[in-house]
C-alpha atoms as a PDB file:
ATOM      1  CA  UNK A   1      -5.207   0.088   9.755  1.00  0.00           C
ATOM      2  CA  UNK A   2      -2.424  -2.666   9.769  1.00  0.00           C
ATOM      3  CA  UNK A   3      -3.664  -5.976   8.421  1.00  0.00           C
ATOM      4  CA  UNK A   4      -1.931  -8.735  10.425  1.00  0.00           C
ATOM      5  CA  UNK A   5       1.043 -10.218   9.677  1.00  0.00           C
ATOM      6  CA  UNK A   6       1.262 -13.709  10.073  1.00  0.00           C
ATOM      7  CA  UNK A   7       4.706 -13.774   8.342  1.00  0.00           C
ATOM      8  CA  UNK A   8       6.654 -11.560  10.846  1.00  0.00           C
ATOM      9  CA  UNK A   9      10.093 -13.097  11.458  1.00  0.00           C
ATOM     10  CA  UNK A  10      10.023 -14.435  15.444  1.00  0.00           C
ATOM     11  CA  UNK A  11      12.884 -13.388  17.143  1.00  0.00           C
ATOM     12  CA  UNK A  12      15.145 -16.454  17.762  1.00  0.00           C
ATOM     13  CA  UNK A  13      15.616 -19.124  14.855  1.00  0.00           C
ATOM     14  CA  UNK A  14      16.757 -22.673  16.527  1.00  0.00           C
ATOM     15  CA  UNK A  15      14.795 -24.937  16.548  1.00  0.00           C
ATOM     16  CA  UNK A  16      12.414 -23.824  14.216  1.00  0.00           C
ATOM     17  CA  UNK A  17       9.281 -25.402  12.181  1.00  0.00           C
ATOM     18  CA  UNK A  18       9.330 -25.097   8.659  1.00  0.00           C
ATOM     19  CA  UNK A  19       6.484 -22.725   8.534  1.00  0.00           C
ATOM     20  CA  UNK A  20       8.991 -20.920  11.293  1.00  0.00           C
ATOM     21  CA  UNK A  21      11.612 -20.713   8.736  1.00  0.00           C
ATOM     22  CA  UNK A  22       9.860 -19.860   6.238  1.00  0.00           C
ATOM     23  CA  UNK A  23       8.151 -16.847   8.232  1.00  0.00           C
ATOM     24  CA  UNK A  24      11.818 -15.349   8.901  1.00  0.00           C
ATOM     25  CA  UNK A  25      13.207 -16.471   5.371  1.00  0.00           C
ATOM     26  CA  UNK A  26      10.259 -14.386   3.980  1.00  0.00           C
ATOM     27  CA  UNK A  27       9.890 -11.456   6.446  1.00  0.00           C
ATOM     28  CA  UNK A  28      11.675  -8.588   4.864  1.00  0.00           C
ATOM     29  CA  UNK A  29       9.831  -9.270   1.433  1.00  0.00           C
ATOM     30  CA  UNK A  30       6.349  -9.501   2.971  1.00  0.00           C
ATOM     31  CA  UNK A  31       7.296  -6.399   5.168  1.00  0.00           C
ATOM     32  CA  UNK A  32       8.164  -4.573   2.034  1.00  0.00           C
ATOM     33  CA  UNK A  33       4.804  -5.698   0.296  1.00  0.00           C
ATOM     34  CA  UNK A  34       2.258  -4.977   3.562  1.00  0.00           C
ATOM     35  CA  UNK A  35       3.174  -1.412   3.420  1.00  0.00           C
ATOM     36  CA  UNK A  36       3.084  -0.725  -0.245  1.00  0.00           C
ATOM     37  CA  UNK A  37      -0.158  -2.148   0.270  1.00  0.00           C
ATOM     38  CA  UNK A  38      -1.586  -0.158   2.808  1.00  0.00           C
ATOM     39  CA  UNK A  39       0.222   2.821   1.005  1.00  0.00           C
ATOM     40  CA  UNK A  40      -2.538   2.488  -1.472  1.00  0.00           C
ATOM     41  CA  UNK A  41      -5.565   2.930   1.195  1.00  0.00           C
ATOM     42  CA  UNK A  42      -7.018  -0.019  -1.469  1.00  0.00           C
ATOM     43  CA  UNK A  43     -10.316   0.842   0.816  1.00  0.00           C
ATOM     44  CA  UNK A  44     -10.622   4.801  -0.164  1.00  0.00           C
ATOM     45  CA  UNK A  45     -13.039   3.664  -2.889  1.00  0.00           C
ATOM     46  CA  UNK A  46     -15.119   0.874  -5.031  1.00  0.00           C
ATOM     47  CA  UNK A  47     -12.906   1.743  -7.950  1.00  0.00           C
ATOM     48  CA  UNK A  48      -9.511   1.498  -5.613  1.00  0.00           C
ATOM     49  CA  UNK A  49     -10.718  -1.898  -4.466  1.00  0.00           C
ATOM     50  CA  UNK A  50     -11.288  -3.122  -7.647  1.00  0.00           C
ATOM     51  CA  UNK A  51      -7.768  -2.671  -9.110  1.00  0.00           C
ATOM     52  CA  UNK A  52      -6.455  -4.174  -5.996  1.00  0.00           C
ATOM     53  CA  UNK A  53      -8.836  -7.346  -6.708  1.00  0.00           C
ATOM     54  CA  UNK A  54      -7.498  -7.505 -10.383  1.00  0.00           C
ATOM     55  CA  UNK A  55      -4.268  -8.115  -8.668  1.00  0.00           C
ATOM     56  CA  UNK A  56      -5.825 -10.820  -6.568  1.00  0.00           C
ATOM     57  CA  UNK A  57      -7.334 -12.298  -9.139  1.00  0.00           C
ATOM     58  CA  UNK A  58      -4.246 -12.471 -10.613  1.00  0.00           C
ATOM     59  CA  UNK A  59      -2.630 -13.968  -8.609  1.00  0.00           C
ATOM     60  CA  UNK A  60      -4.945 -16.421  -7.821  1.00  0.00           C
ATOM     61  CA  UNK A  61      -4.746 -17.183 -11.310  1.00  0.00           C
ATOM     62  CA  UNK A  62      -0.971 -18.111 -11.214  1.00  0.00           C
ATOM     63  CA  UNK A  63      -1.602 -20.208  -7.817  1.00  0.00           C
ATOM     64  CA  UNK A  64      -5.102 -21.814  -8.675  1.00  0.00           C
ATOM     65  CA  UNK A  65      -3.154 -25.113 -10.520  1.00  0.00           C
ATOM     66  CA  UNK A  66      -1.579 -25.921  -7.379  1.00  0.00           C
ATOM     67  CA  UNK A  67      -5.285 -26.573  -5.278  1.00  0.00           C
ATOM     68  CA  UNK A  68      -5.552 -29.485  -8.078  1.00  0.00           C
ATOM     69  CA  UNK A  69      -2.067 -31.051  -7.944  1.00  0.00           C
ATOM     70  CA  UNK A  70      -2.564 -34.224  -6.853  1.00  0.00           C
ATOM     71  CA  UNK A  71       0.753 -34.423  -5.432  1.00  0.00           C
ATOM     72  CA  UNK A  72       0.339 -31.221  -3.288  1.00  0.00           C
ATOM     73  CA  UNK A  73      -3.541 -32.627  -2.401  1.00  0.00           C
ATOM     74  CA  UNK A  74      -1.894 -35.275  -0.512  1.00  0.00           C
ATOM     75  CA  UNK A  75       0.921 -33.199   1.107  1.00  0.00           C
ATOM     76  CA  UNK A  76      -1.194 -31.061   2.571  1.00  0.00           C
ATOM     77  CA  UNK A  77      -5.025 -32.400   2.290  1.00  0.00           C
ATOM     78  CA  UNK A  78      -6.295 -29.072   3.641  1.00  0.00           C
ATOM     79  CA  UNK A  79      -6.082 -27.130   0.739  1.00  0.00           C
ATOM     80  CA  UNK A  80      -9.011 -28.674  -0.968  1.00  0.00           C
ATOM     81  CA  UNK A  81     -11.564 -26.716  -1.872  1.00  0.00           C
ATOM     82  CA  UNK A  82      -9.573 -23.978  -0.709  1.00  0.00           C
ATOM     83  CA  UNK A  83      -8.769 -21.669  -3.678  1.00  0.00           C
ATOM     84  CA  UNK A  84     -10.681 -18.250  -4.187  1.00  0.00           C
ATOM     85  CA  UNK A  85     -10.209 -17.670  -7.722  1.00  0.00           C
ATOM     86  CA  UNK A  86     -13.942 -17.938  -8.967  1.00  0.00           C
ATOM     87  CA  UNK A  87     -15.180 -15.702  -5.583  1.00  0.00           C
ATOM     88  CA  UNK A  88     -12.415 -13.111  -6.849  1.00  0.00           C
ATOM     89  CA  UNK A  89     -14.028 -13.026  -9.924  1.00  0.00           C
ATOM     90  CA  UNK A  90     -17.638 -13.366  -8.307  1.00  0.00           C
ATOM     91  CA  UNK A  91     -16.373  -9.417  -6.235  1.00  0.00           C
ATOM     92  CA  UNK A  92     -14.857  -7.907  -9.213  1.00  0.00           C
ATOM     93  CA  UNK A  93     -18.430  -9.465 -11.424  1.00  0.00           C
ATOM     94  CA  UNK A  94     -20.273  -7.367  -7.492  1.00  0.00           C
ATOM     95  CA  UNK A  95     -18.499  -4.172  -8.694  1.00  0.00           C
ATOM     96  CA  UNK A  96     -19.249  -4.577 -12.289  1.00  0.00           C
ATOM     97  CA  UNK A  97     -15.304  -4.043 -12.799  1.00  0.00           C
ATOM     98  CA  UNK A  98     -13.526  -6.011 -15.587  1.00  0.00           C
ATOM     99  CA  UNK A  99     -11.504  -8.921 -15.159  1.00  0.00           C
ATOM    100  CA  UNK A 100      -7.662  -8.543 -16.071  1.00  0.00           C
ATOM    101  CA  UNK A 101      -6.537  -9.423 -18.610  1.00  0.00           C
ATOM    102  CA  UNK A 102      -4.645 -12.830 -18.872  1.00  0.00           C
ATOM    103  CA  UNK A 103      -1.010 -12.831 -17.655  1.00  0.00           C
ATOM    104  CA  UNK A 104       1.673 -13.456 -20.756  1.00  0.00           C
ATOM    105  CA  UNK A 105       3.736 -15.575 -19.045  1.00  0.00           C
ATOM    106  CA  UNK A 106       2.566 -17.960 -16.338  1.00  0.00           C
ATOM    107  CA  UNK A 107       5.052 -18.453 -13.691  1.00  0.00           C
ATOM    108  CA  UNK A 108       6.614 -21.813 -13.379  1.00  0.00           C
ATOM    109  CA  UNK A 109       5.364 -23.347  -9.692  1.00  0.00           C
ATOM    110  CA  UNK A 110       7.932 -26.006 -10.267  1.00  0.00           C
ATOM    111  CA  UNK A 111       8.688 -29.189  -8.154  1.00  0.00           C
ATOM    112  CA  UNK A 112       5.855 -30.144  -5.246  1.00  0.00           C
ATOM    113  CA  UNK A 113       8.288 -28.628  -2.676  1.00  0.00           C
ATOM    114  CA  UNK A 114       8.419 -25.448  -4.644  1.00  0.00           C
ATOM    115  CA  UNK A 115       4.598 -25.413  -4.361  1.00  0.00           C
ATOM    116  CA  UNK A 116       4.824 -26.061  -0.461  1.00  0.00           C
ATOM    117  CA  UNK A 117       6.052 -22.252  -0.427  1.00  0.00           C
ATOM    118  CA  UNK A 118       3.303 -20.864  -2.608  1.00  0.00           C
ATOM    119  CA  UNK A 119       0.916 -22.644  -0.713  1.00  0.00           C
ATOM    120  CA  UNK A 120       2.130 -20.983   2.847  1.00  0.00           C
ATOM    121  CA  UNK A 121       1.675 -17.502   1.158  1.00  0.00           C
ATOM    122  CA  UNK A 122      -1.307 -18.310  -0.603  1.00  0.00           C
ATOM    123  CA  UNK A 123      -2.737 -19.780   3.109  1.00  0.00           C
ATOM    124  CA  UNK A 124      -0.887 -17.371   5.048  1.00  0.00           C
ATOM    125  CA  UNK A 125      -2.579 -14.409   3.342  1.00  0.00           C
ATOM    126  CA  UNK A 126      -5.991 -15.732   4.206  1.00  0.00           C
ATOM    127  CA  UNK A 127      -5.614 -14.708   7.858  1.00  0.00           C
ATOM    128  CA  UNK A 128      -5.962 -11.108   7.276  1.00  0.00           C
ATOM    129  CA  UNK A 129      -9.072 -11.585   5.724  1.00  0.00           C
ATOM    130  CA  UNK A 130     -11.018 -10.772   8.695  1.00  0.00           C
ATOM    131  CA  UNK A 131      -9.654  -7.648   9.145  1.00  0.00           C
ATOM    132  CA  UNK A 132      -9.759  -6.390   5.225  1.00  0.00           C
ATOM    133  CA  UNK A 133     -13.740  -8.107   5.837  1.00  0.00           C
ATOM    134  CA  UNK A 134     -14.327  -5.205   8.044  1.00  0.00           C
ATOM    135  CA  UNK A 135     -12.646  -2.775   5.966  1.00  0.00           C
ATOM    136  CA  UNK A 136     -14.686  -3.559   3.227  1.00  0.00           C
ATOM    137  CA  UNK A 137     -17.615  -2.751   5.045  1.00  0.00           C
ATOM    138  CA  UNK A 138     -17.238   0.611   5.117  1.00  0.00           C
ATOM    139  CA  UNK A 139     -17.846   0.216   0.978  1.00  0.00           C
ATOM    140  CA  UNK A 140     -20.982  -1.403   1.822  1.00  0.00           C
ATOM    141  CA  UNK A 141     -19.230  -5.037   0.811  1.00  0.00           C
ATOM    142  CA  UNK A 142     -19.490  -8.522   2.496  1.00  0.00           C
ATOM    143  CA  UNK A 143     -18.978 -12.006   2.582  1.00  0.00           C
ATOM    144  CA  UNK A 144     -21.657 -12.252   0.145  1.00  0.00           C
ATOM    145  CA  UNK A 145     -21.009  -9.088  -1.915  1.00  0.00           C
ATOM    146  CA  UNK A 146     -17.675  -8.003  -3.490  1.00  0.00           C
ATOM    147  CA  UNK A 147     -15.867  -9.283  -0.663  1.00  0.00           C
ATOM    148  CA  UNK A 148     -16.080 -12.886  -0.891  1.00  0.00           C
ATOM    149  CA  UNK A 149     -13.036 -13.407  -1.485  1.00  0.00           C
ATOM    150  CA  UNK A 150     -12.297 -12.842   2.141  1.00  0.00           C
ATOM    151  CA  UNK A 151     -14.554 -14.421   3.994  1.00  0.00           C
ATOM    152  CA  UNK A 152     -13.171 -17.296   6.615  1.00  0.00           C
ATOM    153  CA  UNK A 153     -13.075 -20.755   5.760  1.00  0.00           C
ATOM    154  CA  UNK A 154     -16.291 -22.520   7.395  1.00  0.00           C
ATOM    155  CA  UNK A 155     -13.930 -23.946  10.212  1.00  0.00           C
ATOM    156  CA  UNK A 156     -12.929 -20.330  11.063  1.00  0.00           C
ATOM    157  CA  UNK A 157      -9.601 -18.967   9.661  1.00  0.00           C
ATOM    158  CA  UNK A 158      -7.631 -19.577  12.769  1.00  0.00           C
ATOM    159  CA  UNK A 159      -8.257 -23.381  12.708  1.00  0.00           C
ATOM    160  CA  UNK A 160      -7.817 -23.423   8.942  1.00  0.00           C
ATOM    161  CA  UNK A 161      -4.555 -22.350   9.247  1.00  0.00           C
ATOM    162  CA  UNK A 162      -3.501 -24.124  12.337  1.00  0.00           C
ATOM    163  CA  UNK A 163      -4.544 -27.042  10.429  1.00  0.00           C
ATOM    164  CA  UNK A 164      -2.489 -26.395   7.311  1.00  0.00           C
ATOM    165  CA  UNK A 165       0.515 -25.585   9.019  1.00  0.00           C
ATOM    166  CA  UNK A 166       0.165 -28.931  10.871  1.00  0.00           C
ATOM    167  CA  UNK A 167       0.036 -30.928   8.123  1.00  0.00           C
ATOM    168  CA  UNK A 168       2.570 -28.495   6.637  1.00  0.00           C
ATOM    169  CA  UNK A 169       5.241 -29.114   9.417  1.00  0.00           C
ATOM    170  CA  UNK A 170       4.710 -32.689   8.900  1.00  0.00           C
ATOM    171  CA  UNK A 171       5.973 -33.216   6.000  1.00  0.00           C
ATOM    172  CA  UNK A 172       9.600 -34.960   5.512  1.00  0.00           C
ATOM    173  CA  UNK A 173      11.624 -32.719   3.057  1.00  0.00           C
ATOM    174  CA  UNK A 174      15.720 -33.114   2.488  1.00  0.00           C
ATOM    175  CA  UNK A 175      17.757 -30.268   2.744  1.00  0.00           C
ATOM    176  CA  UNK A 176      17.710 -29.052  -0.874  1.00  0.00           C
ATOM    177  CA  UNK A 177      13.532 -29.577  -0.951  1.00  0.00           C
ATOM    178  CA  UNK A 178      13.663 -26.953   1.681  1.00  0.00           C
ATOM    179  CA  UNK A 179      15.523 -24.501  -0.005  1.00  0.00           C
ATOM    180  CA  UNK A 180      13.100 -25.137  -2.593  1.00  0.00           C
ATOM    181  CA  UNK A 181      10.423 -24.461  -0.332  1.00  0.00           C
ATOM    182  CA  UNK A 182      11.512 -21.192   0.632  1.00  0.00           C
ATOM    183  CA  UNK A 183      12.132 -20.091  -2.870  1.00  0.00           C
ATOM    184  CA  UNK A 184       8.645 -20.996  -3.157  1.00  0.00           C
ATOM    185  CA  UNK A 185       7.442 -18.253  -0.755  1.00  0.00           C
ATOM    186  CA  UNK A 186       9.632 -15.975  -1.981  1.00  0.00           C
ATOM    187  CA  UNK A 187       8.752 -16.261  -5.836  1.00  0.00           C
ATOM    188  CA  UNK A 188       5.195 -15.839  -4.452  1.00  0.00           C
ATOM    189  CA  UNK A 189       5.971 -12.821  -2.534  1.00  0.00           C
ATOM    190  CA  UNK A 190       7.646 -11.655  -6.148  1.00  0.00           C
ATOM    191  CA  UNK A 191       4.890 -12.035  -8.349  1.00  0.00           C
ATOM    192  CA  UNK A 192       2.556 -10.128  -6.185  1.00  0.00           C
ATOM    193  CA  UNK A 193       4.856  -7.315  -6.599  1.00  0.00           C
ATOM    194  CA  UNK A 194       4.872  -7.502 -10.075  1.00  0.00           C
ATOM    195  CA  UNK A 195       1.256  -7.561 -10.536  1.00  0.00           C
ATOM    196  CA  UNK A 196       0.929  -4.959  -8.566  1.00  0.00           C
ATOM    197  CA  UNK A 197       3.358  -3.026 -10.900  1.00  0.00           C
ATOM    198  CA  UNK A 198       1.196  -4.598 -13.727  1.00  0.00           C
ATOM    199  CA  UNK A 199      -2.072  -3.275 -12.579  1.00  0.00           C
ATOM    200  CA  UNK A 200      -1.450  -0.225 -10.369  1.00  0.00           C
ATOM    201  CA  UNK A 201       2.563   1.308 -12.251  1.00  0.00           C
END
């Protein structure tokens, strides 16, 4: 079943907001990462939705600096509180499955605007989490068992992200923080790939 895709390019670009742009600037590479996704029916088994949490986890690992940057905090307020790192860890501690092990080289978030585009993905990929909730079900896993990870914000994950793209669209960036921005997302979209070819070859 086809999680949603809150990154799917819209079909005319003028005029656009910059989590817009960065929803078409990103669309081919989250395309490309959905399906190898769902290629791997993560929800077959316990021990199939563990290895894809070990790639969560890891990549809430490389993201989880960014919640505390006080720079980013006042950007885009919403984010705190926000990160899922330790209820990543909480499922894979549900499954009894081993954490992975630490990554050798942590990637380089860079400048604040660089962050802005981690932060969309990051955000953005909350808003399937209903839909992998229900999935996860059918393991016998919930909000408050091996699945907590997905569970909505307490606002409801619509108005969580309504509210951090807001404040996200708000911002005042020049053209070359933009670009930044975008290469952001994309480095984001990147390293899930490779911890996916880190974890599951």
């Amino acid at each position: 079943m086809p999680v949603p895709d809150p990154f799917a390019a819209p079909r005319t670009l003028p005029g656009l907001s910059r989590a817009q742009r960065l929803k078409a600037g990103t669309d081919h590479a989250h395309r490309r990462l959905d399906q190898r996704i769902l290629d791997l029916d993560i929800f077959r088994s316990r021990a199939a939705y563990a290895c894809f949490l070990r790639v969560q986890h890891r990549l809430h690992a490389d993201a989880h600096g960014l919640y505390a940057c006080p720079a980013l905090v006042q950007l885009v307020p919403s984010i705190q509180g926000r990160q899922r790192l330790s209820r990543v860890a909480c499922d894979l501690a549900d499954l009894d499955a081993h954490l992975p092990d630490p990554a050798p080289c942590a990637p380089d978030i860079g400048t604040p605007a660089h962050g802005l585009g981690w932060l969309y993905v990051m955000e953005g990929s909350a808003l399937g989490g209903a839909v992998l909730l229900k999935l996860a079900s059918q393991l016998g896993l919930h909000a408050d068992f091996g699945a907590r990870h997905l569970a909505p914000a307490p606002e409801g994950v619509a108005a969580a992200w309504r509210r951090f793209v807001a404040e996200l669209d708000a911002i005042v960036l020049d053209p070359q923080q933009e670009a930044a921005a975008l290469q952001g997302a994309e480095a984001a979209f990147a390293r899930v790939a490779h911890h996916l070819d880190a974890e599951l070859g």
